[in-house]
PDB file of N, CA and C in Angstrom:
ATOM      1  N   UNK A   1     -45.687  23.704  19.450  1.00  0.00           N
ATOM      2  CA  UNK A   1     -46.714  24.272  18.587  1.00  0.00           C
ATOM      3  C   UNK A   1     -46.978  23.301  17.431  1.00  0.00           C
ATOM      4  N   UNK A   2     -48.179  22.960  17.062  1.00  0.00           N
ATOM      5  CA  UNK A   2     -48.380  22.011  15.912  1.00  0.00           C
ATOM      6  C   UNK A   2     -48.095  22.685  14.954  1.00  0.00           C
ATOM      7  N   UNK A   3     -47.828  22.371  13.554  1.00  0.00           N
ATOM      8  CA  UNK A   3     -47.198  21.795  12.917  1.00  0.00           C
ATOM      9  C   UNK A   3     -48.680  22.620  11.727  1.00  0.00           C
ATOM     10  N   UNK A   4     -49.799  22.153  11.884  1.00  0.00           N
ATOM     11  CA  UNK A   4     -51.340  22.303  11.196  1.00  0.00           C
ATOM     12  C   UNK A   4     -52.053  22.047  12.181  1.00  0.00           C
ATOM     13  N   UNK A   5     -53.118  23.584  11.241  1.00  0.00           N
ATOM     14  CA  UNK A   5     -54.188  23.337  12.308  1.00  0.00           C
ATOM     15  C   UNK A   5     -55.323  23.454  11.150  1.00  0.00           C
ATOM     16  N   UNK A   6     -56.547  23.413  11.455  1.00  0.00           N
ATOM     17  CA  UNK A   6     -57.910  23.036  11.061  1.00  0.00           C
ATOM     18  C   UNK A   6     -58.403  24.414  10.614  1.00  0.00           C
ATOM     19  N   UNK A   7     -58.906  24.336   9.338  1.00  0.00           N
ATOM     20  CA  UNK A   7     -59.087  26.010   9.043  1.00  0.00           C
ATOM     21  C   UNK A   7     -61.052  25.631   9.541  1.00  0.00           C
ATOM     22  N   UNK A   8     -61.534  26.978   9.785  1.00  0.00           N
ATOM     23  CA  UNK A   8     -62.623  26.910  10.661  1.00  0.00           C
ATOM     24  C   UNK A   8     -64.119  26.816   9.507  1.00  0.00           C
ATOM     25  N   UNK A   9     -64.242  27.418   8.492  1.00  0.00           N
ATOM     26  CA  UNK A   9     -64.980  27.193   7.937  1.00  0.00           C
ATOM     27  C   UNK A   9     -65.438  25.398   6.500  1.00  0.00           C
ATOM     28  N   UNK A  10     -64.120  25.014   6.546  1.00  0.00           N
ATOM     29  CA  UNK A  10     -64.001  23.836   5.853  1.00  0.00           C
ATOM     30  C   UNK A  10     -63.075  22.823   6.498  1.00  0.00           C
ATOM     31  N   UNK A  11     -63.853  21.542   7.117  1.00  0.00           N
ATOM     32  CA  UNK A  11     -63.235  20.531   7.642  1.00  0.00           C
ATOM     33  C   UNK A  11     -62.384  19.699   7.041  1.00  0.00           C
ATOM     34  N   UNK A  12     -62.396  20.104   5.532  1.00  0.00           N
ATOM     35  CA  UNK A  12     -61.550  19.459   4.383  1.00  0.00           C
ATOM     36  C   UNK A  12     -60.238  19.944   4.373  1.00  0.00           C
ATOM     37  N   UNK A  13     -60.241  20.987   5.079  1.00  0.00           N
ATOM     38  CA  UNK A  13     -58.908  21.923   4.935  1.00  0.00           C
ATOM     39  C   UNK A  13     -58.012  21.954   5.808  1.00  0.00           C
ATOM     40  N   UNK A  14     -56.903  21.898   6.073  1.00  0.00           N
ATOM     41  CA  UNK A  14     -56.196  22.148   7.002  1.00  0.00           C
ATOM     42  C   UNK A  14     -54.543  23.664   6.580  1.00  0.00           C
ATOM     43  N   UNK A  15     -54.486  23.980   7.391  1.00  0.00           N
ATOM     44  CA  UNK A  15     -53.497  24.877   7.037  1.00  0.00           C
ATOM     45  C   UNK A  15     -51.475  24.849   7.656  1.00  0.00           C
ATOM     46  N   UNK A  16     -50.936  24.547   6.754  1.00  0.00           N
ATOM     47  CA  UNK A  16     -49.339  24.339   7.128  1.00  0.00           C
ATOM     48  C   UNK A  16     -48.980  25.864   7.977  1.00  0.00           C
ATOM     49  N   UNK A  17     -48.203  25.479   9.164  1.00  0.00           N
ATOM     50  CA  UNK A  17     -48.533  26.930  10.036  1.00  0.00           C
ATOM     51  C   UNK A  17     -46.726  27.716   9.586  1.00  0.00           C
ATOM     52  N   UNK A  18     -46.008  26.780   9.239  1.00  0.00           N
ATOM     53  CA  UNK A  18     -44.475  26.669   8.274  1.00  0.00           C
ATOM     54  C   UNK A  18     -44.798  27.245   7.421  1.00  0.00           C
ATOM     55  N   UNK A  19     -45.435  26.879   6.336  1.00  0.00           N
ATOM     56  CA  UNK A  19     -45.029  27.393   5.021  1.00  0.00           C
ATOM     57  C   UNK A  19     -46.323  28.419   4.629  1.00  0.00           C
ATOM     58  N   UNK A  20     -47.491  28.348   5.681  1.00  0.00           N
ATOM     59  CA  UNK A  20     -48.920  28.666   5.353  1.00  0.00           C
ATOM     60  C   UNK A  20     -49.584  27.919   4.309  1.00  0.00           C
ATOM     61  N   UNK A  21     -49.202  27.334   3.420  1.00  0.00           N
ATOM     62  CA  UNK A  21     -49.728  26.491   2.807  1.00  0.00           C
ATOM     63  C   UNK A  21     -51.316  25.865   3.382  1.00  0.00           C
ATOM     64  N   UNK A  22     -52.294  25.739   2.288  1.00  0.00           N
ATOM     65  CA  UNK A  22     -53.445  25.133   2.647  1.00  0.00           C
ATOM     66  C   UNK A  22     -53.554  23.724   1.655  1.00  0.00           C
ATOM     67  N   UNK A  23     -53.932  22.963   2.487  1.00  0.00           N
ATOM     68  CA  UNK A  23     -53.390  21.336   2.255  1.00  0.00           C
ATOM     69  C   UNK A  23     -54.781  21.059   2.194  1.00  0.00           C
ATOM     70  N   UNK A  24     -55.856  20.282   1.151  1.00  0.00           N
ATOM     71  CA  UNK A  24     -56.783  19.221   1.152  1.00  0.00           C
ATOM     72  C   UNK A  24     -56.795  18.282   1.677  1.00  0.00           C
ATOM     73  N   UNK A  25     -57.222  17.958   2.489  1.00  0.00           N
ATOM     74  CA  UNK A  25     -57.212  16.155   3.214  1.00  0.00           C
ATOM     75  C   UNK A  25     -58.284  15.302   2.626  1.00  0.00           C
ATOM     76  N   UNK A  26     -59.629  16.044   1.442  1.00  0.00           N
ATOM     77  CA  UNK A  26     -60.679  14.958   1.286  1.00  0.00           C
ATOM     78  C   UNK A  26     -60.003  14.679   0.270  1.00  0.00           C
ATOM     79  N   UNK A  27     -59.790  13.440  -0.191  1.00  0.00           N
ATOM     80  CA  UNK A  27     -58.939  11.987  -1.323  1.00  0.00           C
ATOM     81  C   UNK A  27     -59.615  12.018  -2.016  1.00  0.00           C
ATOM     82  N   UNK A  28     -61.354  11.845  -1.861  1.00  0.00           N
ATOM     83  CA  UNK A  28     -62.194  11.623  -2.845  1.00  0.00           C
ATOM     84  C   UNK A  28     -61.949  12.650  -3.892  1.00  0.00           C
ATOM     85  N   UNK A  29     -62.040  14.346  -3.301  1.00  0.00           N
ATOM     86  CA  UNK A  29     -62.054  15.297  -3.944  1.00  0.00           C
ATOM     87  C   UNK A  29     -61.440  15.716  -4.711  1.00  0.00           C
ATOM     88  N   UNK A  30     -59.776  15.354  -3.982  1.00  0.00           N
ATOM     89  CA  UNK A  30     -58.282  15.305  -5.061  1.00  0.00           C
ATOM     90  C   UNK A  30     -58.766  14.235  -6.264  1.00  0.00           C
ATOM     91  N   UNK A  31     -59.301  13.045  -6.158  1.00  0.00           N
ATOM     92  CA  UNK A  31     -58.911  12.260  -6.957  1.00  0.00           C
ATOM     93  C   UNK A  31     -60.499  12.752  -8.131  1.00  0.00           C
ATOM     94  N   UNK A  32     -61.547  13.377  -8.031  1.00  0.00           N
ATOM     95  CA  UNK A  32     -62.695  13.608  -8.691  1.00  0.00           C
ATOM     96  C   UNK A  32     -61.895  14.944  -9.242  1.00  0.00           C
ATOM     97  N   UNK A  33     -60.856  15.529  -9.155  1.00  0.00           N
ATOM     98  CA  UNK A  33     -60.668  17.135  -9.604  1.00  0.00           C
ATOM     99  C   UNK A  33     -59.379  16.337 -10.838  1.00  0.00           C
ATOM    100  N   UNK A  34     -58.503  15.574 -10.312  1.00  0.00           N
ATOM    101  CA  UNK A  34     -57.625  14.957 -11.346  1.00  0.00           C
ATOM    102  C   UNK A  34     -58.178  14.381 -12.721  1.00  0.00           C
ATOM    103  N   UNK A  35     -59.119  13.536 -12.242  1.00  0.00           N
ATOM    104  CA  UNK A  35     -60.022  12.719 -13.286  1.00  0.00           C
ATOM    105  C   UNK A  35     -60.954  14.374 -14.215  1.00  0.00           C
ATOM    106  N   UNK A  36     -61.743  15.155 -13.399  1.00  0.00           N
ATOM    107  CA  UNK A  36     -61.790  16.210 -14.778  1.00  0.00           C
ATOM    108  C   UNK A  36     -60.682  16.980 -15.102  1.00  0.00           C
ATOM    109  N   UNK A  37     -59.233  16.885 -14.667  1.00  0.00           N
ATOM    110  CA  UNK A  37     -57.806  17.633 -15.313  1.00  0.00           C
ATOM    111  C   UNK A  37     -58.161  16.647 -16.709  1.00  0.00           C
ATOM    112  N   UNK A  38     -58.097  15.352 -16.971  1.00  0.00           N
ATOM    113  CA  UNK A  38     -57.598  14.653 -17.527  1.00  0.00           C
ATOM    114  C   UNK A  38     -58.711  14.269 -18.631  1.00  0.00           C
ATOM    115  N   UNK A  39     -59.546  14.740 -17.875  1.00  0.00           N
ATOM    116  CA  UNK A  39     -60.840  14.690 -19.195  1.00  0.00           C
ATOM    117  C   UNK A  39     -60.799  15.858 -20.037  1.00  0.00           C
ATOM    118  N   UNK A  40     -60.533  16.867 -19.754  1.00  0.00           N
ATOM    119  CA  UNK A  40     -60.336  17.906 -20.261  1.00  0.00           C
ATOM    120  C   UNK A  40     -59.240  18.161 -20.963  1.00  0.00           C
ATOM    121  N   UNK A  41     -58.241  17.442 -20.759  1.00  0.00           N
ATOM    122  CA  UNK A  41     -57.098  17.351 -21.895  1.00  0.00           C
ATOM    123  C   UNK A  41     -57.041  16.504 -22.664  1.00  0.00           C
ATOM    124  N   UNK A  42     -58.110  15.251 -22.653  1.00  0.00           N
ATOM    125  CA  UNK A  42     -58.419  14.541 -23.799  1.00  0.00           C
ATOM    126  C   UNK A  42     -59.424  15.250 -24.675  1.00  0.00           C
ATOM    127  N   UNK A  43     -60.412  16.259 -24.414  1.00  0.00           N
ATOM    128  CA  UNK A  43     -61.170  16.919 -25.303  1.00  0.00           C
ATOM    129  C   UNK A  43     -60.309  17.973 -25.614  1.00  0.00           C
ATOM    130  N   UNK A  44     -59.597  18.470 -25.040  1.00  0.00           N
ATOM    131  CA  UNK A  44     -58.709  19.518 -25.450  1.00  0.00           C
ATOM    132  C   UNK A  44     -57.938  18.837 -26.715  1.00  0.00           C
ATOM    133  N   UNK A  45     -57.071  17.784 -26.192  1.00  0.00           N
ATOM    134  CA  UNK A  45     -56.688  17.042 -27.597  1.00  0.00           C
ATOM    135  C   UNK A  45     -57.323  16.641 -28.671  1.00  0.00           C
ATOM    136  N   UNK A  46     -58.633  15.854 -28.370  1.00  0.00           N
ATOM    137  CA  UNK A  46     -59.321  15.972 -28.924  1.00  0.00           C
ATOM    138  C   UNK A  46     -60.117  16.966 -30.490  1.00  0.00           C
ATOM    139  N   UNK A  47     -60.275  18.043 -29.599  1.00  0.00           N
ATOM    140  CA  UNK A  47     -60.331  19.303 -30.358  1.00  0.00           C
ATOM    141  C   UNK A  47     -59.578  20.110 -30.754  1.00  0.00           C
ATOM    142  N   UNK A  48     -58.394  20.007 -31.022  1.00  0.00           N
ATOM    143  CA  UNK A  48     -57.088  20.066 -31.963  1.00  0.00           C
ATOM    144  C   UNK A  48     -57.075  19.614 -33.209  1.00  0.00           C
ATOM    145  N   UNK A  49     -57.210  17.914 -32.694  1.00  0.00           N
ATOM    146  CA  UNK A  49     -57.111  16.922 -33.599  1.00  0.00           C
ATOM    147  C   UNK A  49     -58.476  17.807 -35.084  1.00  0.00           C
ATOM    148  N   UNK A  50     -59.357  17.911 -34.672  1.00  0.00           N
ATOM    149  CA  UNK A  50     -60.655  18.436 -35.312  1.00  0.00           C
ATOM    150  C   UNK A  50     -60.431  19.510 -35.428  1.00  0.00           C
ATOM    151  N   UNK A  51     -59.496  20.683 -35.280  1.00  0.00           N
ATOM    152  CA  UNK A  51     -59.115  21.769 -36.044  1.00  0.00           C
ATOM    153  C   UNK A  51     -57.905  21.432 -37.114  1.00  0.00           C
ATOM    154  N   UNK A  52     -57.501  20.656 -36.637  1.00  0.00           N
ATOM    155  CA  UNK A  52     -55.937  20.197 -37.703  1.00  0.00           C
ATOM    156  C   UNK A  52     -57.183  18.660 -38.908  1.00  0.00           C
ATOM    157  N   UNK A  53     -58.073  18.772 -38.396  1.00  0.00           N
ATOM    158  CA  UNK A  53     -58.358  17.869 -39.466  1.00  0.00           C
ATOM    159  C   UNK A  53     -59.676  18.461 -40.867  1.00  0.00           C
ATOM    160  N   UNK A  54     -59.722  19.675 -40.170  1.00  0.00           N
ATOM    161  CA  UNK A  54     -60.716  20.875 -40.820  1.00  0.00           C
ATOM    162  C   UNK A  54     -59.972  21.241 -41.930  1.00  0.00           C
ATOM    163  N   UNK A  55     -58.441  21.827 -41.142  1.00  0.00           N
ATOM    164  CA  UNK A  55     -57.788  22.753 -42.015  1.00  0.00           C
ATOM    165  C   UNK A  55     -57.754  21.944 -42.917  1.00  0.00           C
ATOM    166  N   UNK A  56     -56.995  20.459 -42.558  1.00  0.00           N
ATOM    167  CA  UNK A  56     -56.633  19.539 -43.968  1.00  0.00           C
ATOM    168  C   UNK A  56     -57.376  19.503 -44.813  1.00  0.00           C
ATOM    169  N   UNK A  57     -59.052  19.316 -44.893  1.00  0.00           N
ATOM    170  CA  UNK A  57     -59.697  19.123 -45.520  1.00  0.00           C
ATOM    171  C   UNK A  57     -60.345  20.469 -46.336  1.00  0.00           C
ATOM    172  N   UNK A  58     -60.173  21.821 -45.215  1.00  0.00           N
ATOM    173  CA  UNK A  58     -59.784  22.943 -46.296  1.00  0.00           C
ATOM    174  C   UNK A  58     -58.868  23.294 -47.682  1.00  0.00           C
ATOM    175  N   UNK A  59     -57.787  22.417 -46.978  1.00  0.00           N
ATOM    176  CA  UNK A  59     -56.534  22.946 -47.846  1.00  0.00           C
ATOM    177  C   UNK A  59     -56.921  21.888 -48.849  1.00  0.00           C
ATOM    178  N   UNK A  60     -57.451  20.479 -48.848  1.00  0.00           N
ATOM    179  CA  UNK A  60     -58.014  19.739 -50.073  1.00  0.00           C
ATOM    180  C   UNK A  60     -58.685  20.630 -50.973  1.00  0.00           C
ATOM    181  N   UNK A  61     -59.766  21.138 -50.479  1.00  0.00           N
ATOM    182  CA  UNK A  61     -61.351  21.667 -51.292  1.00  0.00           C
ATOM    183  C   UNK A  61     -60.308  22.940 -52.200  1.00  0.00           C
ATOM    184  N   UNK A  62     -59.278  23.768 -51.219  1.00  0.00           N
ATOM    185  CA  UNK A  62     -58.481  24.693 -52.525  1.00  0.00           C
ATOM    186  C   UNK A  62     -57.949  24.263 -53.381  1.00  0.00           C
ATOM    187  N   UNK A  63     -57.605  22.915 -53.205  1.00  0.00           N
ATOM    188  CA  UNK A  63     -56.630  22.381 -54.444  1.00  0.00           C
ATOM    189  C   UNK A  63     -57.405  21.729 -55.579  1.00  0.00           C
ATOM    190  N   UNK A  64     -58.971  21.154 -55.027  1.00  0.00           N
ATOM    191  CA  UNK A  64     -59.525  20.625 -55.781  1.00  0.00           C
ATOM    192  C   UNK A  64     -60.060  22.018 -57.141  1.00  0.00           C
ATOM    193  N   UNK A  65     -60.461  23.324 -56.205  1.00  0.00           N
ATOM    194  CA  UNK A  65     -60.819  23.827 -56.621  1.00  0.00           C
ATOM    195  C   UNK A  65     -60.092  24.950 -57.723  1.00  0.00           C
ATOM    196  N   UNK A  66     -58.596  24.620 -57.817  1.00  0.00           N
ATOM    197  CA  UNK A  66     -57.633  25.167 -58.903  1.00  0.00           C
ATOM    198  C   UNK A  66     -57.857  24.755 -59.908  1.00  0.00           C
ATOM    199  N   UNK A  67     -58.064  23.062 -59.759  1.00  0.00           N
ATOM    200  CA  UNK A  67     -57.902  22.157 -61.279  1.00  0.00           C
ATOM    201  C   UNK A  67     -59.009  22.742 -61.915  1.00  0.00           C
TER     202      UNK A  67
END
């Protein structure tokens, strides 16, 4: 008995008949889905950076605004 077989509606797909697992075989697709993981955690970082650099400049404008 093989091992995987071909799921019927997507030729991209194949299915582990062991573990059931569904396995991607298109490379392009893995490697275009990694590249937006990784874009998205540089704007994610990104936009941290620009909430932690808000607050700072909040917490300036209160101090300016004691004196």
């Amino acid at each position: 008995m093989p091992r995987t077989k071909k799921i019927k509606d997507n030729p991209d797909l194949i299915k582990d008949t062991t573990s059931q697992a569904v396995i991607n075989t298109n490379s392009t697709a893995i490697q275009a889905r990694r590249a937006q993981i990784a874009l998205n955690k540089v704007k994610e970082t990104e936009l941290q950076m620009m909430k932690d650099d808000i607050a700072e400049i909040k917490s300036l404008i209160k101090q300016l605004g004691k004196k």
